[in-house]
N, C-alpha and C. Protein backbone atom coordinates (compact mmCIF):
# COMPACT_ATOMS: atom_id res chain seq x y z
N UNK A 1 0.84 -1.17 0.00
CA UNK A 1 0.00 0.00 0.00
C UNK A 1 0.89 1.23 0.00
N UNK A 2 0.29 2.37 -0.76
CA UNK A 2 1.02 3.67 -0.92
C UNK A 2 1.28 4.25 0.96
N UNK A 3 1.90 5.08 1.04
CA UNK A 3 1.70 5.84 1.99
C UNK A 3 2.30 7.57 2.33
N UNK A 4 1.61 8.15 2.82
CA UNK A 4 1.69 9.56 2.39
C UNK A 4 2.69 9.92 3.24
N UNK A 5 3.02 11.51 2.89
CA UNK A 5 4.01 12.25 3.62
C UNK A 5 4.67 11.61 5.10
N UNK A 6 3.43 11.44 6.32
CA UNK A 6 3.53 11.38 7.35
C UNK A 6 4.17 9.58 7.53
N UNK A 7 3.89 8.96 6.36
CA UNK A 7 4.37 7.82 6.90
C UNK A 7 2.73 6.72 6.83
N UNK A 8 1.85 7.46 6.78
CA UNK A 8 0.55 7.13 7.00
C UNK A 8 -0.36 5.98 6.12
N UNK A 9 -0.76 5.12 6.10
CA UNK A 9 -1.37 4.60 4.73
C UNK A 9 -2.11 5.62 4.32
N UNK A 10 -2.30 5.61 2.72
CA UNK A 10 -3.07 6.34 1.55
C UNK A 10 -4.57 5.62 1.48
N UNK A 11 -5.31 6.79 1.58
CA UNK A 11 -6.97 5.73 1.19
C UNK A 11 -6.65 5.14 0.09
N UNK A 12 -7.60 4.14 -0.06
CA UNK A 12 -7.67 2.97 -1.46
C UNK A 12 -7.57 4.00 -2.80
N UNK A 13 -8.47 5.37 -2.78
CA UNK A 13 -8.84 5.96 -4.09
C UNK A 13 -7.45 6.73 -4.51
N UNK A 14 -6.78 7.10 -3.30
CA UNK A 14 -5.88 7.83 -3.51
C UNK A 14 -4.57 7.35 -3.61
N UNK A 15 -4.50 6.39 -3.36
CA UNK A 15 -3.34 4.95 -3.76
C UNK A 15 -3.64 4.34 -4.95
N UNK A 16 -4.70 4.42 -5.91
CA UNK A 16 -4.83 3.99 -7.07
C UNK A 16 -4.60 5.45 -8.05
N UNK A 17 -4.64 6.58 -7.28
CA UNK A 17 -4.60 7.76 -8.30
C UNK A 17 -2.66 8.24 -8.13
N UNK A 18 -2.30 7.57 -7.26
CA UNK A 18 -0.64 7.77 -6.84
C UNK A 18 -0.18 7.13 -8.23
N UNK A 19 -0.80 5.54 -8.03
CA UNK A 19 -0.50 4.74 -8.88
C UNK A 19 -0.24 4.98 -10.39
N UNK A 20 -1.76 5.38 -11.04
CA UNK A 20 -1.89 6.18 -12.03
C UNK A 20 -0.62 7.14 -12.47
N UNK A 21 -0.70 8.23 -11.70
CA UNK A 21 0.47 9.38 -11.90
C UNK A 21 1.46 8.91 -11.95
N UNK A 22 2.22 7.84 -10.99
CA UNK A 22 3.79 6.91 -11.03
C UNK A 22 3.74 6.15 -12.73
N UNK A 23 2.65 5.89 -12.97
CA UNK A 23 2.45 4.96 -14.60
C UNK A 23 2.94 6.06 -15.38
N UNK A 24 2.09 7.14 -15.65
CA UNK A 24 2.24 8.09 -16.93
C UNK A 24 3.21 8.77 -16.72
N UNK A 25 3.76 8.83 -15.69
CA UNK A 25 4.82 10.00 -15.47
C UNK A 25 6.04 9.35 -16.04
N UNK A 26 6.29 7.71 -15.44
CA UNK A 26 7.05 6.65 -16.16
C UNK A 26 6.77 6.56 -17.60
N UNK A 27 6.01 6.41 -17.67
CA UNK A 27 5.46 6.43 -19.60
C UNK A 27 5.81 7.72 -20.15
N UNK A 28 6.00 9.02 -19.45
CA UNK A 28 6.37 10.17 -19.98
C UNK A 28 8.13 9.91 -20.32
N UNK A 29 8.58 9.58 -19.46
CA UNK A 29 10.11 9.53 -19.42
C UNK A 29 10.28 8.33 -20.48
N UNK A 30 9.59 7.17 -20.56
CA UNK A 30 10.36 6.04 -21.35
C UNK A 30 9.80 6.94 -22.68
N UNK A 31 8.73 7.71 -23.29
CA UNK A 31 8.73 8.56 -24.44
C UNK A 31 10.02 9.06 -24.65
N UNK A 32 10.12 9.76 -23.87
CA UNK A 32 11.74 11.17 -24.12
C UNK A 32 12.67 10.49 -23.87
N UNK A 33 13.07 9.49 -23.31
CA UNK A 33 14.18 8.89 -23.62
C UNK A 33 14.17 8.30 -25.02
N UNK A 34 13.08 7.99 -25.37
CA UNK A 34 13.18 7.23 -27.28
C UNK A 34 13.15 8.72 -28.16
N UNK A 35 12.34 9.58 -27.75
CA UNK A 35 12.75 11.04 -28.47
C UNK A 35 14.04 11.50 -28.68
N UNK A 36 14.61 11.45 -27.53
CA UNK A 36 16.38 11.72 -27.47
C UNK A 36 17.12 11.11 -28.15
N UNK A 37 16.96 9.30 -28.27
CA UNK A 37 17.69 8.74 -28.49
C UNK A 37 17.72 9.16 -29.87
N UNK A 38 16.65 8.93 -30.68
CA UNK A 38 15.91 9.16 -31.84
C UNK A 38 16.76 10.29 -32.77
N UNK A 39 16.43 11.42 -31.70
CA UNK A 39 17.35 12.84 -32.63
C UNK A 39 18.98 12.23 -32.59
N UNK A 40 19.60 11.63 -30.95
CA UNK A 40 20.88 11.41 -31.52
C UNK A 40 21.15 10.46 -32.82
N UNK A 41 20.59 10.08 -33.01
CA UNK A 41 20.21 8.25 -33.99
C UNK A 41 20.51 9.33 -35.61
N UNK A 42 19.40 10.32 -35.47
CA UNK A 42 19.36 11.35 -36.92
C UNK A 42 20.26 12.25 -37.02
N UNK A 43 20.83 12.98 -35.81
CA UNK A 43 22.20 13.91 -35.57
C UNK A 43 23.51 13.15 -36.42
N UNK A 44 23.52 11.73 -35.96
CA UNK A 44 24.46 10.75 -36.63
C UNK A 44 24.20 10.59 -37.98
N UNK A 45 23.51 11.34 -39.09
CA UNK A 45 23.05 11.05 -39.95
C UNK A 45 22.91 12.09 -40.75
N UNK A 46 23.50 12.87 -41.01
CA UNK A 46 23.24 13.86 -41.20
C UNK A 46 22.58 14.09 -42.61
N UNK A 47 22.76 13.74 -43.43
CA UNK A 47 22.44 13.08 -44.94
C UNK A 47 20.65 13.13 -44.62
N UNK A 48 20.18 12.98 -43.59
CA UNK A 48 18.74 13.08 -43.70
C UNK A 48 18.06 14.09 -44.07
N UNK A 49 17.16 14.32 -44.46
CA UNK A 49 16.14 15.29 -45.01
C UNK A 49 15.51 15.64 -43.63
N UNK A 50 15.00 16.79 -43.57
CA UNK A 50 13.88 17.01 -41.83
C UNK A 50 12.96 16.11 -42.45
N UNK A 51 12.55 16.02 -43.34
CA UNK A 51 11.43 15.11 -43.40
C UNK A 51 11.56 13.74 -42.72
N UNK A 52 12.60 13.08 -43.84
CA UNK A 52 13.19 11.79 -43.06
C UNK A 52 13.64 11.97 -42.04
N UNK A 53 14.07 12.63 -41.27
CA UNK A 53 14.86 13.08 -39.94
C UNK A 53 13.30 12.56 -39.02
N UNK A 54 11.97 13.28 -39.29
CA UNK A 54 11.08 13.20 -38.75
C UNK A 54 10.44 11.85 -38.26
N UNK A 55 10.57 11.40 -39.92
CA UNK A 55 9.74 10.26 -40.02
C UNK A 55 10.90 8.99 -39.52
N UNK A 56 12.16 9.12 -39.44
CA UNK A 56 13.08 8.20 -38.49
C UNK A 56 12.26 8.41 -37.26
N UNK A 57 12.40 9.27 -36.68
CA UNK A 57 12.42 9.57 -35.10
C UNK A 57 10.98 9.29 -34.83
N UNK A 58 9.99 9.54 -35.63
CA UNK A 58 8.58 8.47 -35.28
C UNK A 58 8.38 7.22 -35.49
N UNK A 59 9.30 6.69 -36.48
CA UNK A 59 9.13 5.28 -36.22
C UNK A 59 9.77 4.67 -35.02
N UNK A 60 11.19 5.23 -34.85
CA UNK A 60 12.01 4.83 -33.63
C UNK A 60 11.37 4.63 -32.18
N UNK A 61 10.57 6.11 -32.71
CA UNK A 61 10.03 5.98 -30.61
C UNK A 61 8.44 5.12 -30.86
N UNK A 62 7.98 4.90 -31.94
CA UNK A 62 6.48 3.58 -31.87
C UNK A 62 7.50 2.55 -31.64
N UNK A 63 8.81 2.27 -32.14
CA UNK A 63 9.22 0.82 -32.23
C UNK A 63 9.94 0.96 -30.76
N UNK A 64 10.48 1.72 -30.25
CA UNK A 64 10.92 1.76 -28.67
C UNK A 64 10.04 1.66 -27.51
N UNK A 65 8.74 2.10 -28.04
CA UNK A 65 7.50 2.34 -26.89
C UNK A 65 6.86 0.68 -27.39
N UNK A 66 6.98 0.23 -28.09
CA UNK A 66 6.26 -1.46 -28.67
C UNK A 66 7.39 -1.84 -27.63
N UNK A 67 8.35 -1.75 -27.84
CA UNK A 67 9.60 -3.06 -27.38
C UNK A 67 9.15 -2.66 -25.43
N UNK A 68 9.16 -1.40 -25.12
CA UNK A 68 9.13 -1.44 -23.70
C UNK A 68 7.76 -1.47 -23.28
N UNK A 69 6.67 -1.68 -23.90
CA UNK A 69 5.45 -2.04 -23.66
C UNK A 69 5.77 -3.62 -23.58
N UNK A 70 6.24 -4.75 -24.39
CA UNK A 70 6.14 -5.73 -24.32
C UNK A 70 7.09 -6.25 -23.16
N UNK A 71 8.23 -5.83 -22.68
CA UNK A 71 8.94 -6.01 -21.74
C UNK A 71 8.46 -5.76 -20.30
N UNK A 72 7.78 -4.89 -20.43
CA UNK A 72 6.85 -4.39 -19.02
C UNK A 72 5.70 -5.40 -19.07
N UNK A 73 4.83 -6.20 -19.84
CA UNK A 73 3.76 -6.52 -19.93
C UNK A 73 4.82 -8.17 -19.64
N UNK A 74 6.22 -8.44 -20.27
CA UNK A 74 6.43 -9.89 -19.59
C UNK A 74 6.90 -9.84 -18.28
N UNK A 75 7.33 -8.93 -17.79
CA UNK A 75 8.02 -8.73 -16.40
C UNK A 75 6.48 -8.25 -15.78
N UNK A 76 5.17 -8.13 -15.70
CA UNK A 76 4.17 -8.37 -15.15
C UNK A 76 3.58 -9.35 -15.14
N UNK A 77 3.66 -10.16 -16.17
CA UNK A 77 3.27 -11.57 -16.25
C UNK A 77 3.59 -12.43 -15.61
N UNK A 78 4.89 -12.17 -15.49
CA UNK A 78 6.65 -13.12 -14.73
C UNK A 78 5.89 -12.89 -13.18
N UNK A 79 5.87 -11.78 -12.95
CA UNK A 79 5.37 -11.47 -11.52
C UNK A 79 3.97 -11.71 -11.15
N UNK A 80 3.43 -11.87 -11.78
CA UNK A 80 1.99 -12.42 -11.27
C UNK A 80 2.19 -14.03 -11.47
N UNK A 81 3.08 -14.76 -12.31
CA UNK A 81 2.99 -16.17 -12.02
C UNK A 81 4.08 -16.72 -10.70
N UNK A 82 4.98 -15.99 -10.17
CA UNK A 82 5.63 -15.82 -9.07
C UNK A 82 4.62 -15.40 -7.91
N UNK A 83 3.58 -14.54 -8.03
CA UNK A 83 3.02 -14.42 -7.01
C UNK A 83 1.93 -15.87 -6.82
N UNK A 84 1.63 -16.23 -7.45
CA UNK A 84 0.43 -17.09 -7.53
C UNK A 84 1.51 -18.58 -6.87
N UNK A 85 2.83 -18.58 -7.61
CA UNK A 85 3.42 -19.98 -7.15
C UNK A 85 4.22 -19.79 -5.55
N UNK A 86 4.54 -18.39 -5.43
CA UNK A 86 4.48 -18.25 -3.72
C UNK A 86 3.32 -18.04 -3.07
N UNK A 87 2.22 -17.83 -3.20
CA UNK A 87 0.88 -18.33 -2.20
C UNK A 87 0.60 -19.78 -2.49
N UNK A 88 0.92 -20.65 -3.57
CA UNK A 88 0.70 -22.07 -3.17
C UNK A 88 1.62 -22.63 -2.50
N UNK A 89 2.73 -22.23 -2.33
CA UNK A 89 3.81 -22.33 -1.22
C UNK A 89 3.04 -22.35 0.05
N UNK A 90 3.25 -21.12 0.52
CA UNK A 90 2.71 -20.40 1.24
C UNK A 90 1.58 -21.16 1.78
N UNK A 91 0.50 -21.58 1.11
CA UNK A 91 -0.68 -21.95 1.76
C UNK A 91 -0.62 -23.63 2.24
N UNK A 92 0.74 -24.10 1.47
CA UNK A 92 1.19 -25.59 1.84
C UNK A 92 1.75 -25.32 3.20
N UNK A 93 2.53 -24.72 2.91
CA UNK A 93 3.83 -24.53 4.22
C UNK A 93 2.61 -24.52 5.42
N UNK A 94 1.75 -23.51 5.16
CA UNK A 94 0.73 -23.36 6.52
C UNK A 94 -0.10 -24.56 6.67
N UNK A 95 -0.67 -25.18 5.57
CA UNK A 95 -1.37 -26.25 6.07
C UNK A 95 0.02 -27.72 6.81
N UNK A 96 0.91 -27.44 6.55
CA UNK A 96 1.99 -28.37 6.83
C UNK A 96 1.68 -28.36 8.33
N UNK A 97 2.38 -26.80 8.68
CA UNK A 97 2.20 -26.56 10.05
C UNK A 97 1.33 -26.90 10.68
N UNK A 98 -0.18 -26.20 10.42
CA UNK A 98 -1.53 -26.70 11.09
C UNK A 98 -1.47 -27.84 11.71
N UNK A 99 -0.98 -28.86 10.51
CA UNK A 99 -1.07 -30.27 11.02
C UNK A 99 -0.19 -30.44 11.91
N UNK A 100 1.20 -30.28 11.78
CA UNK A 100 1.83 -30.43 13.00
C UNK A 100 1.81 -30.15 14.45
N UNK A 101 0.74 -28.55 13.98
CA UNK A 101 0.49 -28.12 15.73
C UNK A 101 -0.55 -28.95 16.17
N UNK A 102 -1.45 -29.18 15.39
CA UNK A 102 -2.54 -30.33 15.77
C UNK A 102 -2.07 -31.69 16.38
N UNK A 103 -1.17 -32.33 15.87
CA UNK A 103 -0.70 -33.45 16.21
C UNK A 103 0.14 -33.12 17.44
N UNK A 104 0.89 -32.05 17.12
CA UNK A 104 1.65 -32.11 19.20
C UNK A 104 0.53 -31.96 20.15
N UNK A 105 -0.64 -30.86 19.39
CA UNK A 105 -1.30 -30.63 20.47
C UNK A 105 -2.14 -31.64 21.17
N UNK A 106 -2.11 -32.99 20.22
CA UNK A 106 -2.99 -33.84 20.44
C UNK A 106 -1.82 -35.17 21.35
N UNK A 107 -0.83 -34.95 21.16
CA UNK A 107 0.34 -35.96 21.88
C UNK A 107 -0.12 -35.42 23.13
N UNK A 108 0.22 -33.72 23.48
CA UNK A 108 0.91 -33.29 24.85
C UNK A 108 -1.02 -33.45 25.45
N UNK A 109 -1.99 -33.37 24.81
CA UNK A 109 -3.59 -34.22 25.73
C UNK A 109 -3.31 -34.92 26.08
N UNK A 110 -2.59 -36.69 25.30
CA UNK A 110 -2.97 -37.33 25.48
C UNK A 110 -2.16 -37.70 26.48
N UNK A 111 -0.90 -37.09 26.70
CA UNK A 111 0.31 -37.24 27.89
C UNK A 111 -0.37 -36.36 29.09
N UNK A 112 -1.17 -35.08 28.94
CA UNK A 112 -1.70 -34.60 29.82
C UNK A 112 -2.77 -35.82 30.70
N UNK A 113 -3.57 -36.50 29.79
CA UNK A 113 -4.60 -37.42 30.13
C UNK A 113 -3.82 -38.61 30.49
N UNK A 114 -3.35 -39.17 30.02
CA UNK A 114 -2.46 -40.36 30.52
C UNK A 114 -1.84 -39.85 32.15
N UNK A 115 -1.30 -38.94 32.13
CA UNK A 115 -0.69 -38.53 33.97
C UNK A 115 -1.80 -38.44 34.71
N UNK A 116 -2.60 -37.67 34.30
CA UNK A 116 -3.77 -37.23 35.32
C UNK A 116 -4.59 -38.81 35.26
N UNK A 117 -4.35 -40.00 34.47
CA UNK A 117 -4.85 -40.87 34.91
C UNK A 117 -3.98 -41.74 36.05
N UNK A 118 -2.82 -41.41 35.80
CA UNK A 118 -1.94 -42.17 36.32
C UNK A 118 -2.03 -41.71 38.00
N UNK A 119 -2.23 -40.65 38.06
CA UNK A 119 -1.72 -39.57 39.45
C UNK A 119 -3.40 -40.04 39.82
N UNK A 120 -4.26 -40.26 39.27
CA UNK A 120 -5.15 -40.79 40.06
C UNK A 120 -4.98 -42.24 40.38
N UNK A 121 -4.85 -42.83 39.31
CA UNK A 121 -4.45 -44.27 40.14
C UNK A 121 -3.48 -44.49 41.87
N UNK A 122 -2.44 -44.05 40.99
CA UNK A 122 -1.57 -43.83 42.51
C UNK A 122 -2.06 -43.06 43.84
N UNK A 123 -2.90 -42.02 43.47
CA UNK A 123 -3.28 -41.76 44.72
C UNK A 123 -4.26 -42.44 45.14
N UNK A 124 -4.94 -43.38 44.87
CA UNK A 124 -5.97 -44.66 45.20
C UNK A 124 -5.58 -45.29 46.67
């Protein structure tokens, strides 16, 4: 969860609108970094026309914004099948345990019940 200035959690609406702004603001920068690259790419080139100069530097940044759209979309994928195979972990490991606390808890009864039968016998 987001959390504000103070350290504080962010309401739900306002942790999805953080969210939002962290996306496009990132999506602003991976643009201008393919813009930049783009003019240095045509600077190196000098032989270009502004026209072609143009029409380089728009294909460059659709084909830079495709390549880091698809890289972001497998490194979300990657991470949602990592999350899904650590909660079946996760939900083993706990049912593992369960059982084990069940079973001591059911030894140290039956050792509880076994003495308290015993300590009555003997005191007979």
């Amino acid at each position: 969860m987001s959390r504000g200035r103070g350290g504080e959690p962010l309401p739900r609406d306002a942790s999805l609108l953080a969210s939002e702004a962290e996306g496009y603001l990132l999506a602003r920068v991976h643009h201008d970094d393919a813009r930049r690259e783009a003019r240095a790419l045509c600077a190196a080139l000098p032989w270009l026309t502004t026209a072609q100069a143009e029409d380089v530097t728009r294909h460059y940044v659709e084909q830079r914004i495709d390549l880091t759209r698809r890289m972001l979309s497998g490194t979300a994928r990657r991470a949602e099948e990592l999350r899904q195979e650590y909660e079946a972990r996760y939900r083993a490991l706990r049912r593992t345990l369960l059982r084990r606390h069940a079973a001591c808890a059911s030894v140290l009864m039956a050792c509880a019940a076994g003495i308290g039968s015993a300590m009555g016998t003997l005191g007979r």
